[in-house]
PDB file of N, CA and C in Angstrom:
ATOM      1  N   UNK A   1       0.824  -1.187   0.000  1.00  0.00           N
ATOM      2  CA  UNK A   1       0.000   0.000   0.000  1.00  0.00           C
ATOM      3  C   UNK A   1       0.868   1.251   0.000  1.00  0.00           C
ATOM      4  N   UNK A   2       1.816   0.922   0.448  1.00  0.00           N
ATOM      5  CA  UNK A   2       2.660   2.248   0.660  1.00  0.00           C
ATOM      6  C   UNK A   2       3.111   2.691  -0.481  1.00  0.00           C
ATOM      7  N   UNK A   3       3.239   1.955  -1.696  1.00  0.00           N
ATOM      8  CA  UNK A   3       3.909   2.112  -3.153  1.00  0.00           C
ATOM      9  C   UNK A   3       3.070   2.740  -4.143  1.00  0.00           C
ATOM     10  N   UNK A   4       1.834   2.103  -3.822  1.00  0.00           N
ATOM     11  CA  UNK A   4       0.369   2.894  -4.488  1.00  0.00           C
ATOM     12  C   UNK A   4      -0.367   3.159  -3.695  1.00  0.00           C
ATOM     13  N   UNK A   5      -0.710   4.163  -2.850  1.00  0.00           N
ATOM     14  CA  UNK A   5      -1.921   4.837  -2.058  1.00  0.00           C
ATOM     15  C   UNK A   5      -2.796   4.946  -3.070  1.00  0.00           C
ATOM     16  N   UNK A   6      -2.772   5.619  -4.145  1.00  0.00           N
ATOM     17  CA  UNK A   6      -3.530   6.592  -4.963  1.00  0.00           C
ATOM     18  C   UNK A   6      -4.471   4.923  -5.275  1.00  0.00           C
ATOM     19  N   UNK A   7      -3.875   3.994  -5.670  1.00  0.00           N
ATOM     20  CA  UNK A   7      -4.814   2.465  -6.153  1.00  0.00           C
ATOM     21  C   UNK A   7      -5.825   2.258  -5.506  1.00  0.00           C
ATOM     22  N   UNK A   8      -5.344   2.299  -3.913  1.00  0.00           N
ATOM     23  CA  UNK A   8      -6.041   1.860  -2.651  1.00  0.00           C
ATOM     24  C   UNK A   8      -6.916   2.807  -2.424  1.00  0.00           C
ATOM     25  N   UNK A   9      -6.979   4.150  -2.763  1.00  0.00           N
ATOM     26  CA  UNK A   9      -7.640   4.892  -2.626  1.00  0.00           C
ATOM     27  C   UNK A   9      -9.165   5.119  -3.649  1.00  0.00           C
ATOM     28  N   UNK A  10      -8.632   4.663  -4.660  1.00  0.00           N
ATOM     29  CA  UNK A  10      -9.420   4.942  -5.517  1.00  0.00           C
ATOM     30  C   UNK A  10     -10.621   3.213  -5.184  1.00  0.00           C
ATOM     31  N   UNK A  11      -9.787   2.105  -5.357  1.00  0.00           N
ATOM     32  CA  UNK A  11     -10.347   0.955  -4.651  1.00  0.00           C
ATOM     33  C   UNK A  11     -11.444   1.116  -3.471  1.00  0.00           C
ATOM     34  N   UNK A  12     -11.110   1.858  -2.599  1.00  0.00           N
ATOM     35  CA  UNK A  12     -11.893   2.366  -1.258  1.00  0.00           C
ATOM     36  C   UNK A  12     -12.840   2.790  -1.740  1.00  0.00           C
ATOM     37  N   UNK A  13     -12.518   3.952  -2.484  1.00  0.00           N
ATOM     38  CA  UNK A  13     -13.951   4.536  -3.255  1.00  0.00           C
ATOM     39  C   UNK A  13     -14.785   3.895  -3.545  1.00  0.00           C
ATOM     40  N   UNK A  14     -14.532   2.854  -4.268  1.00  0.00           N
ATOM     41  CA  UNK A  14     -15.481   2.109  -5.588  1.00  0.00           C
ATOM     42  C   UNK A  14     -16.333   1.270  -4.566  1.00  0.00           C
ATOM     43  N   UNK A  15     -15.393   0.444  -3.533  1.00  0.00           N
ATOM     44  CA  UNK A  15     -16.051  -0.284  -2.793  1.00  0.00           C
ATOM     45  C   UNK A  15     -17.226   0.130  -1.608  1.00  0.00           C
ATOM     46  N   UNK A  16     -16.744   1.493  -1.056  1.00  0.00           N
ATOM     47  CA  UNK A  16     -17.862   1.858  -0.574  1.00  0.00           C
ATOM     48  C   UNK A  16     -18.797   2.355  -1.705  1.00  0.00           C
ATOM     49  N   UNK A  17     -18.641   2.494  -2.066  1.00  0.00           N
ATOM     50  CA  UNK A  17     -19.762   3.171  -3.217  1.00  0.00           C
ATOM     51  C   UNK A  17     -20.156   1.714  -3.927  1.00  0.00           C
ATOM     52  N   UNK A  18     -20.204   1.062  -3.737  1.00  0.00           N
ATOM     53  CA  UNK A  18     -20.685  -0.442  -4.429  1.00  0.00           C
ATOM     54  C   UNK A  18     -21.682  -0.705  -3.256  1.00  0.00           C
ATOM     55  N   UNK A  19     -21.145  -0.777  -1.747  1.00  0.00           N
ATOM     56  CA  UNK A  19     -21.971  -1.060  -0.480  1.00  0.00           C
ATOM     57  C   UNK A  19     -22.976  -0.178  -0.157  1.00  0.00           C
ATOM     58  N   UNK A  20     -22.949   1.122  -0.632  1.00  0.00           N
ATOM     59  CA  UNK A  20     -23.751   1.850  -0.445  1.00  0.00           C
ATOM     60  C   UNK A  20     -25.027   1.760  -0.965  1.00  0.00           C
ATOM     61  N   UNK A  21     -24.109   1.863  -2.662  1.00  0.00           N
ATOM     62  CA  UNK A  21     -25.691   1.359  -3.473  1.00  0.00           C
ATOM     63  C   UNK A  21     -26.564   0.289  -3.128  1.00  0.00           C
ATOM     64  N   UNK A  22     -25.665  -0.981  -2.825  1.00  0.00           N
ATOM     65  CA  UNK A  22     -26.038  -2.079  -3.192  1.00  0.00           C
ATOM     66  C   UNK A  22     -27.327  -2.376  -1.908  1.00  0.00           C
ATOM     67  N   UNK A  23     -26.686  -1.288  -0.268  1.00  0.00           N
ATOM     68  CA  UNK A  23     -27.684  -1.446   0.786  1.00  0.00           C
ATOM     69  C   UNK A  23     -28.591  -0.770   0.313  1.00  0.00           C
ATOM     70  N   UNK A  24     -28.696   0.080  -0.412  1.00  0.00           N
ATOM     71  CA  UNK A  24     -29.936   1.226  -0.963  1.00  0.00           C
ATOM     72  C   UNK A  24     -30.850   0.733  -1.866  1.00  0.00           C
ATOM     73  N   UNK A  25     -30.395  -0.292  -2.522  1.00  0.00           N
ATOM     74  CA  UNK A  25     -30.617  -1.098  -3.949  1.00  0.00           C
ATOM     75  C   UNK A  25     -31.852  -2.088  -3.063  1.00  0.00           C
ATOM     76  N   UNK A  26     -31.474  -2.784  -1.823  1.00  0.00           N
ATOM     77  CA  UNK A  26     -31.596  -3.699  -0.981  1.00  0.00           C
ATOM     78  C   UNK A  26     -33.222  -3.250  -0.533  1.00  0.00           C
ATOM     79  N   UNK A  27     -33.012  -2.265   0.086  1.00  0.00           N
ATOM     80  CA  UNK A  27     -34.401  -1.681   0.942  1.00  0.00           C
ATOM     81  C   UNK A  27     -34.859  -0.668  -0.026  1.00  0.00           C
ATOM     82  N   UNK A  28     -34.788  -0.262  -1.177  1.00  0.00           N
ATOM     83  CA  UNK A  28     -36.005   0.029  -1.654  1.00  0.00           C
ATOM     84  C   UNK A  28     -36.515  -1.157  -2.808  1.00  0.00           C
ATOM     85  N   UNK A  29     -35.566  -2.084  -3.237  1.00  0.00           N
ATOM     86  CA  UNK A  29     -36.318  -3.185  -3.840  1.00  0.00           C
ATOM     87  C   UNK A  29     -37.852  -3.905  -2.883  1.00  0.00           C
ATOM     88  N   UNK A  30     -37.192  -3.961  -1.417  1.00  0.00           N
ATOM     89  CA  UNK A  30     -38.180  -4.467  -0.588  1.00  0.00           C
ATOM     90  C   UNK A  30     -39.243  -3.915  -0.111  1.00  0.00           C
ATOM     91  N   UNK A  31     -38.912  -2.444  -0.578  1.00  0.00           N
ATOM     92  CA  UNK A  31     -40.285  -1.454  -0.131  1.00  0.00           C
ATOM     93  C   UNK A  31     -40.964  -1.303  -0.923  1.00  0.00           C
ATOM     94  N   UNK A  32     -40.352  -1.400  -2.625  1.00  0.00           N
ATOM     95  CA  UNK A  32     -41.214  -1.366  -3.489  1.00  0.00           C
ATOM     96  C   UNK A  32     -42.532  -2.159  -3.896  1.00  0.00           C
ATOM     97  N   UNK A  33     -41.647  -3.873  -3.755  1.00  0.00           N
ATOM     98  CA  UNK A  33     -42.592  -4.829  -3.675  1.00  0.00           C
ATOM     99  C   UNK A  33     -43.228  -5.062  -2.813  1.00  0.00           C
ATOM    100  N   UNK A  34     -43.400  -4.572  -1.518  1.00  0.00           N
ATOM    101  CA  UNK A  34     -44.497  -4.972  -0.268  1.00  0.00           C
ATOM    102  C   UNK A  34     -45.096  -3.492  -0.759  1.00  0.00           C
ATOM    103  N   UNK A  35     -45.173  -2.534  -1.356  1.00  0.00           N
ATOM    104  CA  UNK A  35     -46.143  -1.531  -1.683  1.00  0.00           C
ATOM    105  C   UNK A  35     -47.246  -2.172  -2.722  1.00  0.00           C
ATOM    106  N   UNK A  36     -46.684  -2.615  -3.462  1.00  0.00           N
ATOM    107  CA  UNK A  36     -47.108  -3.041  -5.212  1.00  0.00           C
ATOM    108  C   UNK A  36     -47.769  -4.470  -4.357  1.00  0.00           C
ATOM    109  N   UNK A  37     -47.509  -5.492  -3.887  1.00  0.00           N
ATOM    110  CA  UNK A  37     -47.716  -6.821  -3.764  1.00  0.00           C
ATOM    111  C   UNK A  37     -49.281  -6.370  -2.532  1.00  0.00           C
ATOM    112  N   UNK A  38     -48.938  -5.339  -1.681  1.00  0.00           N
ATOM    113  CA  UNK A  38     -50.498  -4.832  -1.116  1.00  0.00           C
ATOM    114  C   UNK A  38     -51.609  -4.317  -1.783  1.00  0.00           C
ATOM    115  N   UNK A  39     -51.009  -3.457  -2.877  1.00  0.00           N
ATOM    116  CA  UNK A  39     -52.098  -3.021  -3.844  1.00  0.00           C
ATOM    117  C   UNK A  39     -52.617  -4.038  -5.130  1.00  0.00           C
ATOM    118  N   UNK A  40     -51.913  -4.812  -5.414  1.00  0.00           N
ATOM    119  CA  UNK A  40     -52.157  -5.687  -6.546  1.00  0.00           C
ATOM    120  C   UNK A  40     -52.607  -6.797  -6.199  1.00  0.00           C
ATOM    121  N   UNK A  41     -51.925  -7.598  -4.920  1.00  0.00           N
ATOM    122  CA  UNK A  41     -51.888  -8.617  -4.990  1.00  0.00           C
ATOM    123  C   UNK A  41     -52.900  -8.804  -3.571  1.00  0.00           C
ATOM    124  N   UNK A  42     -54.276  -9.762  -4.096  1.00  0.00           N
ATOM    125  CA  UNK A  42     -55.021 -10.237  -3.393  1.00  0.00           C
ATOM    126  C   UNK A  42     -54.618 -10.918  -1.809  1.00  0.00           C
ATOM    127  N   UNK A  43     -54.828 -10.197  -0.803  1.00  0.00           N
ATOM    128  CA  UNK A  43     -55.094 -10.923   0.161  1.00  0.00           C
ATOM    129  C   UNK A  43     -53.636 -10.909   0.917  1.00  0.00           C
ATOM    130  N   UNK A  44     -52.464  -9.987   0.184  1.00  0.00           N
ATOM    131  CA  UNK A  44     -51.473 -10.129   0.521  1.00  0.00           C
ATOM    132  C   UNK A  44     -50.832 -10.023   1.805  1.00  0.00           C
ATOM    133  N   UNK A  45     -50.066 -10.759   2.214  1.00  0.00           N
ATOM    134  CA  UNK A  45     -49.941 -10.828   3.971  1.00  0.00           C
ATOM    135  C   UNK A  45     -48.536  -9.882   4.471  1.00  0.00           C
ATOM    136  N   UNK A  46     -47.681  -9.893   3.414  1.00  0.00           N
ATOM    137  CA  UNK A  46     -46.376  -9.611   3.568  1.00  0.00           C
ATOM    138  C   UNK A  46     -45.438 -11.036   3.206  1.00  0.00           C
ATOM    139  N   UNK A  47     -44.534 -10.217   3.595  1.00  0.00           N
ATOM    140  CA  UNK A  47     -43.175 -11.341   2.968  1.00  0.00           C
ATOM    141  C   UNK A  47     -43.226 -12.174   4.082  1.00  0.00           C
ATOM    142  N   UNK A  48     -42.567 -13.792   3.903  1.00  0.00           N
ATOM    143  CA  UNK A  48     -42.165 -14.655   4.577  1.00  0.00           C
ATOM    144  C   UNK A  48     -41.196 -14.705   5.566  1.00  0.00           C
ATOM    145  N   UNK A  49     -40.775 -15.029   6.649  1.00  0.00           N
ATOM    146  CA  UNK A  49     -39.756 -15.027   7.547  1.00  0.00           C
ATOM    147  C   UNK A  49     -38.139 -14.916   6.750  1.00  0.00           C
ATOM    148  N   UNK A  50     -38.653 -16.231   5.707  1.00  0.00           N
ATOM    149  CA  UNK A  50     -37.440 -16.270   5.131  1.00  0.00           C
ATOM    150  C   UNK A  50     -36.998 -15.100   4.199  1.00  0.00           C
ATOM    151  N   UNK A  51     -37.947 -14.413   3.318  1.00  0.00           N
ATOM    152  CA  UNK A  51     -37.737 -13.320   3.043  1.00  0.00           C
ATOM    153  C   UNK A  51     -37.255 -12.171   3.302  1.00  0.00           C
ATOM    154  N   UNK A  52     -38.028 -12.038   4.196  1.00  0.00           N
ATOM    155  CA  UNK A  52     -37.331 -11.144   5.364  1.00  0.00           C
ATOM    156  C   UNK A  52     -35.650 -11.473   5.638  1.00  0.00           C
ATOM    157  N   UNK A  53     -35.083 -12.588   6.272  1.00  0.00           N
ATOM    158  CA  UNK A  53     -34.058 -12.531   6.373  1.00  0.00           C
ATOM    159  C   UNK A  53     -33.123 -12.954   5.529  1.00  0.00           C
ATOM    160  N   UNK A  54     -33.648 -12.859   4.633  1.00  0.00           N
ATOM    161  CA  UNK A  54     -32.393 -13.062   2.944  1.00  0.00           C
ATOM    162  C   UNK A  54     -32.533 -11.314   2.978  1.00  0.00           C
ATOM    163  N   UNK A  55     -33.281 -10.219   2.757  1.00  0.00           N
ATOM    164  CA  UNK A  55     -33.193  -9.084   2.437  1.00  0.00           C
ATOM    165  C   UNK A  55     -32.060  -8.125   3.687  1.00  0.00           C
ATOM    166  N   UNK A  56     -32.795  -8.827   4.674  1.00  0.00           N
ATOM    167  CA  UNK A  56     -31.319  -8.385   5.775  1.00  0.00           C
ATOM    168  C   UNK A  56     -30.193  -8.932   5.497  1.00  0.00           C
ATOM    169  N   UNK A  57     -30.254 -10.071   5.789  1.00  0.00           N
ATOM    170  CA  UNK A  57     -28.584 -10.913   5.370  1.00  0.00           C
ATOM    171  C   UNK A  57     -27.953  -9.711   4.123  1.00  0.00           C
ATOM    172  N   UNK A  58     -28.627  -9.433   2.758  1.00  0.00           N
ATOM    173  CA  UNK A  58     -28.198  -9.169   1.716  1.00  0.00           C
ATOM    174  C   UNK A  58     -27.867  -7.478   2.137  1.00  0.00           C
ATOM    175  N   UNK A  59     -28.406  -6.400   2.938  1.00  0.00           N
ATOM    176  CA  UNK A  59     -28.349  -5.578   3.282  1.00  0.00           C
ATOM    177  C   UNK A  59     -26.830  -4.973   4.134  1.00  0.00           C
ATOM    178  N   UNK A  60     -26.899  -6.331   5.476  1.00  0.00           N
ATOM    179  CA  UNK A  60     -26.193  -6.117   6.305  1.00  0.00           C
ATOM    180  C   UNK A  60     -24.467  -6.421   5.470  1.00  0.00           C
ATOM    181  N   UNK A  61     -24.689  -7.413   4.686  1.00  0.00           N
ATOM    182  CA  UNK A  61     -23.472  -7.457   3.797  1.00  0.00           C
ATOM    183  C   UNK A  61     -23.172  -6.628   2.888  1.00  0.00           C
ATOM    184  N   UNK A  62     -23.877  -5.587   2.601  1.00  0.00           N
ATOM    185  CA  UNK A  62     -24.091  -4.162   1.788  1.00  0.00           C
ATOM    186  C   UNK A  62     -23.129  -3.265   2.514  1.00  0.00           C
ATOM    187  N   UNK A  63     -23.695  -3.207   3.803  1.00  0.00           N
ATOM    188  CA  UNK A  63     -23.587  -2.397   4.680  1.00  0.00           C
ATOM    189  C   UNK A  63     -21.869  -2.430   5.329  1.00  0.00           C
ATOM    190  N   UNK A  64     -21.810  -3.903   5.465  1.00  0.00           N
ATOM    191  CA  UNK A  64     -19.967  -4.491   5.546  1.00  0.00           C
ATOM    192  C   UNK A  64     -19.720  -3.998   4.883  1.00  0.00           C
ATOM    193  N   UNK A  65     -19.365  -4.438   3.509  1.00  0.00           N
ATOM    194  CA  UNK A  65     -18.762  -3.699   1.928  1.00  0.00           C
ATOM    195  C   UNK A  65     -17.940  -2.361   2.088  1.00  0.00           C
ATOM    196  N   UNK A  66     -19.701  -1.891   2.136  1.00  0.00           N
ATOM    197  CA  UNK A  66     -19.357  -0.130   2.254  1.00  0.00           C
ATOM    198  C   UNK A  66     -18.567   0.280   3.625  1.00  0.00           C
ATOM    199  N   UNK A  67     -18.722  -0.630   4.853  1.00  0.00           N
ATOM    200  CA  UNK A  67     -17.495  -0.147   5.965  1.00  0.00           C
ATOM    201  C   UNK A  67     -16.537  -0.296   5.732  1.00  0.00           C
ATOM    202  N   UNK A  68     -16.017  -1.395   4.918  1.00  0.00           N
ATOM    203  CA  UNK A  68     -14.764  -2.056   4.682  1.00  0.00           C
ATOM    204  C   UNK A  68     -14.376  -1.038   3.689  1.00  0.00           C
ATOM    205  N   UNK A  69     -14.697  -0.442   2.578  1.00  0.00           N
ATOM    206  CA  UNK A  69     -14.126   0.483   1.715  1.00  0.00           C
ATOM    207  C   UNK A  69     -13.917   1.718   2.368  1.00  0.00           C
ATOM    208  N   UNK A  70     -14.981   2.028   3.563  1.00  0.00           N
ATOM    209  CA  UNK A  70     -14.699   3.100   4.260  1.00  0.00           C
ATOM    210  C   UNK A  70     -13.419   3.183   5.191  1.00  0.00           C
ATOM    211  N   UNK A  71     -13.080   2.243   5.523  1.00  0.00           N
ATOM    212  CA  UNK A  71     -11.605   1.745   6.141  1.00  0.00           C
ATOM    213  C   UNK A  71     -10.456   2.003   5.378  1.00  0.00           C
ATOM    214  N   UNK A  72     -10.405   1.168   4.444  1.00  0.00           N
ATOM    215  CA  UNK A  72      -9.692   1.357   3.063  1.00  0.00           C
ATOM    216  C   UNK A  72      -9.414   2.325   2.491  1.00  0.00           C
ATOM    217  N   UNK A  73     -10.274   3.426   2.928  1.00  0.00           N
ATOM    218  CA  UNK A  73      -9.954   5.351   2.016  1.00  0.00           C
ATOM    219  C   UNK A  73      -9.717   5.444   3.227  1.00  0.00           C
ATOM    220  N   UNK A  74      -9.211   5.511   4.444  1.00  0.00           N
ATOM    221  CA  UNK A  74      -9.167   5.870   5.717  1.00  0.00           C
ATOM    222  C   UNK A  74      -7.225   5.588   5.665  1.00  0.00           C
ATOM    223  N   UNK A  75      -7.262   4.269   5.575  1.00  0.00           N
ATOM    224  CA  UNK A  75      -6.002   3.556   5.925  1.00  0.00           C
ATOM    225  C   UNK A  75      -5.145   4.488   4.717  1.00  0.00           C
ATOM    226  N   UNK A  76      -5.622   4.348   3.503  1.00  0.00           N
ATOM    227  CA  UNK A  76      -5.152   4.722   2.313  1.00  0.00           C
ATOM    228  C   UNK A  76      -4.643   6.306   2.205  1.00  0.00           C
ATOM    229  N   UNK A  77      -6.014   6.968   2.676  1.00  0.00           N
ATOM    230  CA  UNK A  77      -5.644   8.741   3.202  1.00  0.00           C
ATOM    231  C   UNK A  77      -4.466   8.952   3.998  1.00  0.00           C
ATOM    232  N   UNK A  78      -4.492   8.151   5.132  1.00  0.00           N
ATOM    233  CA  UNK A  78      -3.601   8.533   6.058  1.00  0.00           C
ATOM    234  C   UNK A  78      -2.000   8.005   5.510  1.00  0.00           C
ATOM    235  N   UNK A  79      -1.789   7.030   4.764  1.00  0.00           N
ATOM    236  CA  UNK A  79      -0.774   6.617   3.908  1.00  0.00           C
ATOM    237  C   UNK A  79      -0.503   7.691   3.195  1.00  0.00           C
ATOM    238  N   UNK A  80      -1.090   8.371   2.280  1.00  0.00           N
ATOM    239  CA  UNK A  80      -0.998   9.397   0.962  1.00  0.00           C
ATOM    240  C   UNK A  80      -0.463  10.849   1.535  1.00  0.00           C
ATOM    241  N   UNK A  81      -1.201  10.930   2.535  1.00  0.00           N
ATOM    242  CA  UNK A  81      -0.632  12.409   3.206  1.00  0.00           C
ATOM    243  C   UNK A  81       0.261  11.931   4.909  1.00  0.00           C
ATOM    244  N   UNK A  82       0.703  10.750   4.634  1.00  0.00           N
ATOM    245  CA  UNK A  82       2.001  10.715   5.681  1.00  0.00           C
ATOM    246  C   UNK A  82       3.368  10.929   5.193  1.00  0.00           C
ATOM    247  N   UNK A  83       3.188  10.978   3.313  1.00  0.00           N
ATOM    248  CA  UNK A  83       4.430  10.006   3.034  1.00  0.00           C
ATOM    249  C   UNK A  83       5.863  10.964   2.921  1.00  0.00           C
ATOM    250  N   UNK A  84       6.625  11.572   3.045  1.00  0.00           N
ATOM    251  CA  UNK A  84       7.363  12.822   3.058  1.00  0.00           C
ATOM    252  C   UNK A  84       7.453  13.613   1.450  1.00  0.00           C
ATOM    253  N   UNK A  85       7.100  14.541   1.812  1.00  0.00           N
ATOM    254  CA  UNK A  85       7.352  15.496   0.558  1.00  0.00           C
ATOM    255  C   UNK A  85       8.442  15.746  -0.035  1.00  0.00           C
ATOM    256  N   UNK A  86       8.383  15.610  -1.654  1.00  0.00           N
ATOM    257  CA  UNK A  86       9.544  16.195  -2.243  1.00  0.00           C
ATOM    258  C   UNK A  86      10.223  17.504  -1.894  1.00  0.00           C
ATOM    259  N   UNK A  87      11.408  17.944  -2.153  1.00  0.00           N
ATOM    260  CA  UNK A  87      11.862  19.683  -2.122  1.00  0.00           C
ATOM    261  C   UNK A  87      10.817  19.993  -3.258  1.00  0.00           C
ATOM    262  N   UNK A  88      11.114  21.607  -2.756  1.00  0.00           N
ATOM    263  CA  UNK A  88      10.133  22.357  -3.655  1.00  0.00           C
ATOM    264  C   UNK A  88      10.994  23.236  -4.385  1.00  0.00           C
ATOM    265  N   UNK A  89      12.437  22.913  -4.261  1.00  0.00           N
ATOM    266  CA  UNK A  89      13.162  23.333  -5.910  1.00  0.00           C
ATOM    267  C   UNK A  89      13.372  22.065  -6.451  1.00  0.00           C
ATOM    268  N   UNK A  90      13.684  22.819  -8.232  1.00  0.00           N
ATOM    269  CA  UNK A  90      13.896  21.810  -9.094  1.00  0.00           C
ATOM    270  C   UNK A  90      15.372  21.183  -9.293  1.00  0.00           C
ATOM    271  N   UNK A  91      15.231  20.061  -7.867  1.00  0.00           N
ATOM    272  CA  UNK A  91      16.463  19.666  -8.543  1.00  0.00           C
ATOM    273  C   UNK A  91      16.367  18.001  -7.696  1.00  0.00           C
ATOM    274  N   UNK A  92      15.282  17.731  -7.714  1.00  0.00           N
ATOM    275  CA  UNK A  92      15.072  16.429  -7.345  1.00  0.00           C
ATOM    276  C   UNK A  92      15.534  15.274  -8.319  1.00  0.00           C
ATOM    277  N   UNK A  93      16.060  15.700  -9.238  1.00  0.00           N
ATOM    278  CA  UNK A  93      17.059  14.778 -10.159  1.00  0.00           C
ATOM    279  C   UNK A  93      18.465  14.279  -9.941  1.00  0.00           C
ATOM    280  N   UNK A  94      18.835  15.128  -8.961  1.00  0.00           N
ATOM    281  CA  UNK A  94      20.063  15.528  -8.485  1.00  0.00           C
ATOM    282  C   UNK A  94      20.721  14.209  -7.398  1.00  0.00           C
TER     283      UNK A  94
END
């Protein structure tokens, strides 16, 4: 990590932003269809136990994702702006 921050960083990004969506993706898929499945669908009771906990399971692992990438731009930040600065004349060739 220390060789490429900028990788890890950009990685962090993507991954929280994958967990984010994907928990957002999660609970309004499930709100949509218990809206639609009450109005359409005869007699409808709600979702099943098991339903229910496949949409959490799938959520709460959303929700990991996006911590774990949030870690990852964390670890990665603090790498990128620890690392010592070049001089600020031109002669770092030297």
């Amino acid at each position: 990590m220390k060789k490429r921050p900028k990788v890890f960083l950009a990685a962090g990004f993507l991954i929280s932003l994958v967990g984010m969506i994907g928990a957002w993706y999660v609970r309004l898929n499930a709100e949509f269809k218990d809206g639609f499945n009450a109005i359409y669908v005869e007699n409808w009771q709600g979702f099943s136990a098991a339903e229910m906990a496949r949409m959490d399971q799938q959520f709460i692992g959303f929700v990991i994702l996006a911590f774990a990438g949030f870690c990852l731009l964390a670890v990665a930040t603090y790498v990128l702006f620890s690392r010592p600065r070049s001089g600020m004349g031109g002669d770092e060739g030297r």
